[in-house]
Every structure is written in C-alpha cells, then in structure tokens.
C-alpha atoms as a PDB file:
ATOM      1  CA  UNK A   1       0.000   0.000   0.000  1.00  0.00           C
ATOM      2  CA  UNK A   2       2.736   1.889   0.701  1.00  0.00           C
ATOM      3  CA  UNK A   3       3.627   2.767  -3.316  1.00  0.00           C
ATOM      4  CA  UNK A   4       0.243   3.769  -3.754  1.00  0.00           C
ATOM      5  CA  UNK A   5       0.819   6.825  -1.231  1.00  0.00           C
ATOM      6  CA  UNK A   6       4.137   7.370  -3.117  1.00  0.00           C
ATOM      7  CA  UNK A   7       2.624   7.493  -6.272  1.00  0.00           C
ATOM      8  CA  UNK A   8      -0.521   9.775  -5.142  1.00  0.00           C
ATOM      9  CA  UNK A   9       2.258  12.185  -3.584  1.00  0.00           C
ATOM     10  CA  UNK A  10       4.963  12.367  -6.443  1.00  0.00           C
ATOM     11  CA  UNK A  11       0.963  12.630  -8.697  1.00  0.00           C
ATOM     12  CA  UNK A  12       0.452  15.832  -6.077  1.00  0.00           C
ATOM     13  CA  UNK A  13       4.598  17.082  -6.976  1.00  0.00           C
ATOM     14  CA  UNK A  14       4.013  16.907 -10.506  1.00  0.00           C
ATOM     15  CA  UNK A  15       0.645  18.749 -10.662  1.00  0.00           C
ATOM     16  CA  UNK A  16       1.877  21.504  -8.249  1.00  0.00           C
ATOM     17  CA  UNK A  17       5.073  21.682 -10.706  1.00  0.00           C
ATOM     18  CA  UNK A  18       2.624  22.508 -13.674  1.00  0.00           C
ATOM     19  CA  UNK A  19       0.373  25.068 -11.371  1.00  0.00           C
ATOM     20  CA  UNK A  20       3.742  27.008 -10.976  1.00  0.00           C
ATOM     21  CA  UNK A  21       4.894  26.430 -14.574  1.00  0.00           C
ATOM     22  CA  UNK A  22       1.550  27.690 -16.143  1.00  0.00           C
ATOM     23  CA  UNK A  23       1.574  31.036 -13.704  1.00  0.00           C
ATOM     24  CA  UNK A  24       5.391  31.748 -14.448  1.00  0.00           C
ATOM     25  CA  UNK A  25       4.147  31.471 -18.330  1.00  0.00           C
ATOM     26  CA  UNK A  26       5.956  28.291 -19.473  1.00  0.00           C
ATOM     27  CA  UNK A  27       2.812  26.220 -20.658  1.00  0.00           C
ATOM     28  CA  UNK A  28       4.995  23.806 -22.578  1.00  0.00           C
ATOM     29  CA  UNK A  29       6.098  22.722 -19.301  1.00  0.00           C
ATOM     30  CA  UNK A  30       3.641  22.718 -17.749  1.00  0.00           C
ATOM     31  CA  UNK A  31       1.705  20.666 -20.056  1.00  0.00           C
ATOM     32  CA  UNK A  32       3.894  17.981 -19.647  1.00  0.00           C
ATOM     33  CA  UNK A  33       3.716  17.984 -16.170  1.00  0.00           C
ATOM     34  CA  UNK A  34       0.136  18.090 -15.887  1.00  0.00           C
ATOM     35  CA  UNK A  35       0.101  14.795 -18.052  1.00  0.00           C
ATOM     36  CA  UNK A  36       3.306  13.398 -15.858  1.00  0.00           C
ATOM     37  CA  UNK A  37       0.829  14.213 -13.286  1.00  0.00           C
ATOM     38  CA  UNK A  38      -2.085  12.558 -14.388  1.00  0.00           C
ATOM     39  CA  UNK A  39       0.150   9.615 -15.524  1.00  0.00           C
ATOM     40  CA  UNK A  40       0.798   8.888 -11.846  1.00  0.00           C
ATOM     41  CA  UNK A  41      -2.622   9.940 -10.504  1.00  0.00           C
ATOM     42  CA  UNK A  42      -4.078   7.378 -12.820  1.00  0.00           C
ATOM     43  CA  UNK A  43      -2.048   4.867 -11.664  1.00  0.00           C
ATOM     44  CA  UNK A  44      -2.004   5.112  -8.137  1.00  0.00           C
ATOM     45  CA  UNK A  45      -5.819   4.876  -8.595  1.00  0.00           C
ATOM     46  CA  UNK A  46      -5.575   1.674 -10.626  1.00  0.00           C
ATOM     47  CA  UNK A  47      -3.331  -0.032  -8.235  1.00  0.00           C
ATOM     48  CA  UNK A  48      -5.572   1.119  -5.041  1.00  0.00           C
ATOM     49  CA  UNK A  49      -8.259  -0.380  -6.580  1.00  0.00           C
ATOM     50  CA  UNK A  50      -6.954  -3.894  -7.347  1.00  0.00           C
ATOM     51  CA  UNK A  51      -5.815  -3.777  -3.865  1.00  0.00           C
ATOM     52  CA  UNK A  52      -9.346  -2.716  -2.625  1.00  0.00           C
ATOM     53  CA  UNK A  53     -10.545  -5.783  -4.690  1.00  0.00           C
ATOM     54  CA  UNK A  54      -8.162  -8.296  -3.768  1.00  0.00           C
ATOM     55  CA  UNK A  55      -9.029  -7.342   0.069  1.00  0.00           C
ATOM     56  CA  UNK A  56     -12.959  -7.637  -0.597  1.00  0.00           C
ATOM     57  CA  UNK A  57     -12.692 -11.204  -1.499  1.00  0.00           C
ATOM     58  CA  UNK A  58     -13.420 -10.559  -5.121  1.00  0.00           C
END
C-alpha cells in the first residue's frame, strides 16, 4: 500500500510543478507535467483499486 501513497504524492509534486509552470508562463512545461501528473494519478488509482478488490474477497 505503501507505493500507492508514493505514487498519489509524487501525482500531487508533478501537478503543483505545472500550477507554478503555467503562472510563471511556461505552458509547454507545464503541459507535460500536468500529463506526468495525471500519468501517476491514474495509476495510483488503478493499483488502489486492485488492492481494494483483492481485500474484498473478489
């Protein structure tokens, strides 16, 4: 469980990266960490989930 919170926090560092990109006026960057962002957002959620399920008995 404990990659899941690493992933969801590096997910939160990436998106805060692409707040501060977009306001400083660098949208290429922070495009790409927006997606890096989502990427690892995505991801986190997927594995949470299969863990969720594999703990329901399912």
């Amino acid at each position: 469980m404990r990659h899941v919170y690493i992933r969801g926090i590096m997910s939160l560092i990436w998106l805060a990266a692409a707040i501060v990109s977009g306001v400083s006026g660098n949208f290429e960057m922070a495009g790409l960490y927006a997606i890096l962002g989502g990427v690892f957002l995505y991801f986190a959620y997927a594995i949470w989930k299969k863990e969720k399920d594999r703990k329901g008995g399912r």
